[in-house]
N, C-alpha and C. Protein backbone atom coordinates (compact mmCIF):
# COMPACT_ATOMS: atom_id res chain seq x y z
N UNK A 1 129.45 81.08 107.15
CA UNK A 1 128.12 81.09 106.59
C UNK A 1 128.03 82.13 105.47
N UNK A 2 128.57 83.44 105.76
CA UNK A 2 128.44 84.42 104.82
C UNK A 2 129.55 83.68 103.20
N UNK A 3 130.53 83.18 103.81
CA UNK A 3 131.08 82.75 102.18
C UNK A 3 130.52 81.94 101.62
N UNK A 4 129.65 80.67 102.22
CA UNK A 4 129.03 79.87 101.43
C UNK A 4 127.52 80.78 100.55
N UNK A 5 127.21 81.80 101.20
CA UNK A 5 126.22 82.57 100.79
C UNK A 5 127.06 83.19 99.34
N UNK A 6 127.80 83.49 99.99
CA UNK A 6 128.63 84.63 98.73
C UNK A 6 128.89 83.72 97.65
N UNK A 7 129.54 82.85 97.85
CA UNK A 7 130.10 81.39 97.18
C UNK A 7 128.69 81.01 95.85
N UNK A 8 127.61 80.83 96.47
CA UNK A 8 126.67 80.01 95.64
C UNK A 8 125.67 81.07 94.92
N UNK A 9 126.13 82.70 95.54
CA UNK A 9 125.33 84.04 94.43
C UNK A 9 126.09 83.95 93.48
N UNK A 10 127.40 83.91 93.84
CA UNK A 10 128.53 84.30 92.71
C UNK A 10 128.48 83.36 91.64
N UNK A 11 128.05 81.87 91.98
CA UNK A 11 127.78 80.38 90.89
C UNK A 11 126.49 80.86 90.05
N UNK A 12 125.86 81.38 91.14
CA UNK A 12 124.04 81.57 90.11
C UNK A 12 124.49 82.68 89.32
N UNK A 13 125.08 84.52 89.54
CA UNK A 13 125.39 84.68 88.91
C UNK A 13 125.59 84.52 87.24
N UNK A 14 126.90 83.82 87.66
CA UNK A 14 127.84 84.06 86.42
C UNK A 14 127.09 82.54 85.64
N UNK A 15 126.01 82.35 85.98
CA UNK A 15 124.95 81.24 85.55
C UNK A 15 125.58 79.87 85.39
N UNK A 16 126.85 79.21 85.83
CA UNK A 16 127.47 78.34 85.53
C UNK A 16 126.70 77.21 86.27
N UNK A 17 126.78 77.45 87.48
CA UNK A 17 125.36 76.00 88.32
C UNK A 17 124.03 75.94 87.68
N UNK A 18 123.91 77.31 87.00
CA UNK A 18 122.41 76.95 86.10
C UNK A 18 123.00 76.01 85.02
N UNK A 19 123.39 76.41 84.36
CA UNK A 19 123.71 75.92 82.81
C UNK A 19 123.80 74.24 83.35
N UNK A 20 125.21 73.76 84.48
CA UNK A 20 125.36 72.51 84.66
C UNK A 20 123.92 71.96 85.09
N UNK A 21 122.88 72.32 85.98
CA UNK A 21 121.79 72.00 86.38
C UNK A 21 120.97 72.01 84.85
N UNK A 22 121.23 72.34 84.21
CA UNK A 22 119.92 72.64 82.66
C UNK A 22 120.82 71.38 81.92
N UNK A 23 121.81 71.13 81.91
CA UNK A 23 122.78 69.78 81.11
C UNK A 23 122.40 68.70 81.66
N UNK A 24 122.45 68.71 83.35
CA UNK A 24 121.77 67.18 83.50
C UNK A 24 120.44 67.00 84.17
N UNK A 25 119.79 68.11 83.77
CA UNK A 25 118.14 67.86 83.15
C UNK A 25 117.97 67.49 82.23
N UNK A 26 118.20 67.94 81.21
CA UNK A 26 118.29 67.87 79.86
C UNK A 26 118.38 65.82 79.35
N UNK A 27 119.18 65.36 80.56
CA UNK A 27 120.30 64.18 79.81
C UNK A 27 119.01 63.03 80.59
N UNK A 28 118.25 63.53 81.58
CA UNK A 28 117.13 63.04 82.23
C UNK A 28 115.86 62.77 81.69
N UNK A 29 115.67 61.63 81.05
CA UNK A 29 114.24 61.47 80.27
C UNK A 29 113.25 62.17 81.21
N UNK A 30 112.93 61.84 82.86
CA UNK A 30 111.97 61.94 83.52
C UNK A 30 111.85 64.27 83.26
N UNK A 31 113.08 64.87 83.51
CA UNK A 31 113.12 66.34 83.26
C UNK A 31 112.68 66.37 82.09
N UNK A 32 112.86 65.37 80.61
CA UNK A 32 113.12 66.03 79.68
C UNK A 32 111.17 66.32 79.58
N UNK A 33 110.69 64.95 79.67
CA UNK A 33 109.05 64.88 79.69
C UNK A 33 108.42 66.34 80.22
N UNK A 34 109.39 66.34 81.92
CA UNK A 34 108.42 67.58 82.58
C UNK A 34 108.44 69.07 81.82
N UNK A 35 109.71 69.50 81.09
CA UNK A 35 110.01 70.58 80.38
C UNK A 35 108.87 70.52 78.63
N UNK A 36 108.70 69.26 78.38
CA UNK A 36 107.82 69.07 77.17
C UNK A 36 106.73 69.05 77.49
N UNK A 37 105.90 69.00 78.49
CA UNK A 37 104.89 69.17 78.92
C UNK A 37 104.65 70.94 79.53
N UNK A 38 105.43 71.07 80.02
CA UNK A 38 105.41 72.62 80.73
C UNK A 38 105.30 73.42 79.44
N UNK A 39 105.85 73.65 78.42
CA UNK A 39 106.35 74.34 77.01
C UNK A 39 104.62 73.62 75.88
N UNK A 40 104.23 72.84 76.50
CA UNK A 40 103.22 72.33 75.83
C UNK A 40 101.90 72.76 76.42
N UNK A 41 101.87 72.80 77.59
CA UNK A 41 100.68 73.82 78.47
C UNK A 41 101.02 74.79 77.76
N UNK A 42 102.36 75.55 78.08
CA UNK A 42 102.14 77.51 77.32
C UNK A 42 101.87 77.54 75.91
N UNK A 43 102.24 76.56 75.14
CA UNK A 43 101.45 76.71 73.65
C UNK A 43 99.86 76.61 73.98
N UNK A 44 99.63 75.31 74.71
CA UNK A 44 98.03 75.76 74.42
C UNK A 44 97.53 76.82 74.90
N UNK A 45 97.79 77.34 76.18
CA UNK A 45 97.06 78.37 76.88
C UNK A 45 97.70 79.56 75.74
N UNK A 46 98.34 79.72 74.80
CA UNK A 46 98.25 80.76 74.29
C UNK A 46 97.53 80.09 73.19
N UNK A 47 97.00 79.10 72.84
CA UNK A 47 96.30 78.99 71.81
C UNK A 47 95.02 79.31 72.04
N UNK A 48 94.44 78.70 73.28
CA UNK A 48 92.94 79.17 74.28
C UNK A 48 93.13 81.06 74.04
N UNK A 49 94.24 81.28 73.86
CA UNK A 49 93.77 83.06 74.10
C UNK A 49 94.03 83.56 72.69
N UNK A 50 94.66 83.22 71.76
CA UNK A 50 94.48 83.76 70.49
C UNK A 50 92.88 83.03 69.84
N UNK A 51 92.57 82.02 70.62
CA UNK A 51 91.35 81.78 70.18
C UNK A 51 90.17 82.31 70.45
N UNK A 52 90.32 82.92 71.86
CA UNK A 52 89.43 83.24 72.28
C UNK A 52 89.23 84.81 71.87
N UNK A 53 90.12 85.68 71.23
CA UNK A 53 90.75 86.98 70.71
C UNK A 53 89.46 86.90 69.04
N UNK A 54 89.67 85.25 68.77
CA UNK A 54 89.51 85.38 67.19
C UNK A 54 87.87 85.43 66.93
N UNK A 55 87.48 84.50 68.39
CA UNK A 55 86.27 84.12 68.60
C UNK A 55 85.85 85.52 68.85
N UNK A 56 85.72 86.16 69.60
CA UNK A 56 85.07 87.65 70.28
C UNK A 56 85.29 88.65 69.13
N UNK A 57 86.08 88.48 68.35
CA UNK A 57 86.70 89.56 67.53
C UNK A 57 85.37 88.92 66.15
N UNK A 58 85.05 87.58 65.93
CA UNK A 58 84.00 87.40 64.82
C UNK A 58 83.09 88.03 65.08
N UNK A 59 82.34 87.50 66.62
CA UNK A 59 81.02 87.76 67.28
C UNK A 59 80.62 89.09 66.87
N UNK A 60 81.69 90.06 67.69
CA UNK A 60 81.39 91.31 68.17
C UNK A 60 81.74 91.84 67.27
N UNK A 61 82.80 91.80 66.34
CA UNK A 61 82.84 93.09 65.01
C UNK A 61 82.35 92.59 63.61
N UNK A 62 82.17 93.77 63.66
CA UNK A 62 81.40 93.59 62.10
C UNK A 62 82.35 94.28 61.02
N UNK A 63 81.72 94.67 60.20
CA UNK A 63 82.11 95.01 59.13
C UNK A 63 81.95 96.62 59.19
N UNK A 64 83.19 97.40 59.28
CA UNK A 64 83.14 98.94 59.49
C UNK A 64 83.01 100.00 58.73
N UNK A 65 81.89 100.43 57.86
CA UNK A 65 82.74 100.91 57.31
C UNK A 65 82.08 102.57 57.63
N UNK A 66 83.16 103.69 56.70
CA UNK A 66 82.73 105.27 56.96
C UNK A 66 81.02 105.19 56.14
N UNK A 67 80.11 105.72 57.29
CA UNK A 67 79.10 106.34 56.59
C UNK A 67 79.29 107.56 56.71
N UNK A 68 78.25 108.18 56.15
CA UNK A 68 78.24 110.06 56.31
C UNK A 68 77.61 110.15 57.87
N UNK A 69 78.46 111.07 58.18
CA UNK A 69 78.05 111.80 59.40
C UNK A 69 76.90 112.53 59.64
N UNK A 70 76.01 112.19 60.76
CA UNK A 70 74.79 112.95 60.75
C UNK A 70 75.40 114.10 61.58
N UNK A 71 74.34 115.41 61.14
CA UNK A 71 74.49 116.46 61.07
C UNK A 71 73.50 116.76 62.69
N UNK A 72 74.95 117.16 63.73
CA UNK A 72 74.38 117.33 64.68
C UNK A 72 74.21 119.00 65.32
N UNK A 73 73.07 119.27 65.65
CA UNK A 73 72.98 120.65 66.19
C UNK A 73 73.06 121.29 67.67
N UNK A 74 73.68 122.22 68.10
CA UNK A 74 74.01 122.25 69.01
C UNK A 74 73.49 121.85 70.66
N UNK A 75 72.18 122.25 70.46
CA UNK A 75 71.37 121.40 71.46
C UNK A 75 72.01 119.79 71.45
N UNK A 76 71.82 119.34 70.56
CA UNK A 76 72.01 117.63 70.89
C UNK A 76 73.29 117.81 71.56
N UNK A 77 74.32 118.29 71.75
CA UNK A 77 75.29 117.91 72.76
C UNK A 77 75.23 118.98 73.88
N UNK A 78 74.99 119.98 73.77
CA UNK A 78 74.90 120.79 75.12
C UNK A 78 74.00 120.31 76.10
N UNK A 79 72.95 119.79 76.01
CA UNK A 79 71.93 119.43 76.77
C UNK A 79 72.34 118.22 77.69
N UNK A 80 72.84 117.59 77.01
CA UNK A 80 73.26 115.98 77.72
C UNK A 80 74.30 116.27 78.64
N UNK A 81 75.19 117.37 78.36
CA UNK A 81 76.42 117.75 78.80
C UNK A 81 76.06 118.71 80.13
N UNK A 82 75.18 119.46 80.31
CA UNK A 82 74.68 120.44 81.41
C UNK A 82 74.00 119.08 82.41
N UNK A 83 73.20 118.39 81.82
CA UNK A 83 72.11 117.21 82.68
C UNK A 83 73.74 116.35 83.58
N UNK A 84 74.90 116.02 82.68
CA UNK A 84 75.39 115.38 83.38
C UNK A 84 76.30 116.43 84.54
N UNK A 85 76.76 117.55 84.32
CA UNK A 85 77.57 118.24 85.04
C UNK A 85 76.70 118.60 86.23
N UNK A 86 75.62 118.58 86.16
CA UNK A 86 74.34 118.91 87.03
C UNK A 86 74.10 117.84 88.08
N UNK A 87 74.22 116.66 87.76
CA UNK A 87 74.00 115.30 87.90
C UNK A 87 75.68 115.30 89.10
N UNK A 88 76.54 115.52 88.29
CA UNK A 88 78.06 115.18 88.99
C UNK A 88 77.68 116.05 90.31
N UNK A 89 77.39 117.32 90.34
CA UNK A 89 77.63 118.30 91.48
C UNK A 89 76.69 118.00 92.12
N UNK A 90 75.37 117.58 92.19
CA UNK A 90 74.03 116.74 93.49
C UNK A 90 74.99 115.92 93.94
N UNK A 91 75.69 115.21 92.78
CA UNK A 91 76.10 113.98 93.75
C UNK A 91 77.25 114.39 94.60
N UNK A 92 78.21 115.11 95.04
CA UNK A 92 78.92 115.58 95.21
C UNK A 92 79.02 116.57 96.25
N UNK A 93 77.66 117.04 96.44
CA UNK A 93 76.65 117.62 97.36
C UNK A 93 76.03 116.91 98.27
N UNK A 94 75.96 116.02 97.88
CA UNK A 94 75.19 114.87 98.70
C UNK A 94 76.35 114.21 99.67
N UNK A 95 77.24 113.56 98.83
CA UNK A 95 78.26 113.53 99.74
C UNK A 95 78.90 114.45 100.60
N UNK A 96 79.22 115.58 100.51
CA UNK A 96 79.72 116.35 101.42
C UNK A 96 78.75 116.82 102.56
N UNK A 97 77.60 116.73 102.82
CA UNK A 97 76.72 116.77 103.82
C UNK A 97 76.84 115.08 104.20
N UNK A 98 76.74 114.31 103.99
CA UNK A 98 76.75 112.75 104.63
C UNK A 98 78.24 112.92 105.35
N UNK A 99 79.41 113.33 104.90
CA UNK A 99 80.36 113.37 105.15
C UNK A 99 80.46 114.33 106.49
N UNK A 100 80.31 115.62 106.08
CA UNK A 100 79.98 116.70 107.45
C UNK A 100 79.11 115.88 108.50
N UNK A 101 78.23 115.38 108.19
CA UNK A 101 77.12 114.76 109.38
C UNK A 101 77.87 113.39 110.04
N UNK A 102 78.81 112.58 109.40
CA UNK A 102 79.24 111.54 109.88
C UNK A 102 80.26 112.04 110.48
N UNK A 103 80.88 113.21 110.37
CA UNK A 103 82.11 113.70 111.14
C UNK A 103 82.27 114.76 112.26
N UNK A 104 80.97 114.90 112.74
CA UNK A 104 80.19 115.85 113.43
C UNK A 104 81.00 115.06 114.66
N UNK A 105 80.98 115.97 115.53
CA UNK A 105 81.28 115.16 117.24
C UNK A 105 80.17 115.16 117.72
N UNK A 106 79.50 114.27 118.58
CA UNK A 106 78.22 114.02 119.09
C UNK A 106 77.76 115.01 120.20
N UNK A 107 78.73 116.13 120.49
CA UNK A 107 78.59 117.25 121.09
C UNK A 107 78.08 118.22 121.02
N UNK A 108 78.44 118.44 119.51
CA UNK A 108 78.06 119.56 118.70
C UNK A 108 76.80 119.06 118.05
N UNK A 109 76.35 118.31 117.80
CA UNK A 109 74.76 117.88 117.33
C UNK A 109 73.96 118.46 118.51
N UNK A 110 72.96 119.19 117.69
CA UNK A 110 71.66 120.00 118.97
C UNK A 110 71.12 118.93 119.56
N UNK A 111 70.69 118.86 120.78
CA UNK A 111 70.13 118.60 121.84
C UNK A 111 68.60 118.12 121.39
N UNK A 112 68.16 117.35 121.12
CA UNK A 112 66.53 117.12 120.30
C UNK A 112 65.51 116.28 121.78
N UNK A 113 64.65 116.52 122.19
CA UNK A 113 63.62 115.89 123.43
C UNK A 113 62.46 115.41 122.84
């Protein structure tokens, strides 16, 4: 069992049972159709996606070009930047008490009547 194993890696290999298997496909009208059809799906489906690339790419872009930069003062970015770092650590806070409380042993929770 193991040499016929060894036997038919060593054929795929050195690709010689491929190649003879691709010669009398090849010589097979019914293979030759299925390979012209298979090679004819992957053209279109890459045509559906360069189309769909060309389509999204009209829609959505425009025309770019450099304007002048507005002149921003330091408030306009510090402010947004504190609201969100502020924003990250509640939330973060919030979780670590949901977390502590879900991991509590039902032992250690006080006694409530």
């Amino acid at each position: 069992m193991r040499e016929v194993a060894a036997r038919t890696t060593f054929r795929a290999r050195n690709g010689v049972s491929r190649l003879t298997r691709l010669r009398e496909r090849l010589c097979d009208a019914e293979w030759r159709r299925y390979g012209y059809l298979l090679i004819a799906g992957k053209l279109v489906g890459l045509a559906l996606v360069l189309g769909a690339i060309v389509f999204v790419s009209s829609v959505v872009g425009g025309d770019v070009r450099a304007d002048e930069a507005p002149v921003l003062k330091g408030n306009d970015i510090v402010n947004p930047i504190n609201t969100m770092w502020t924003l990250v650590a509640a939330f973060l806070v919030f979780g670590m008490q949901a977390a502590s409380r879900c991991s509590r042993p039902v032992s250690a929770a006080p006694a409530r009547l």
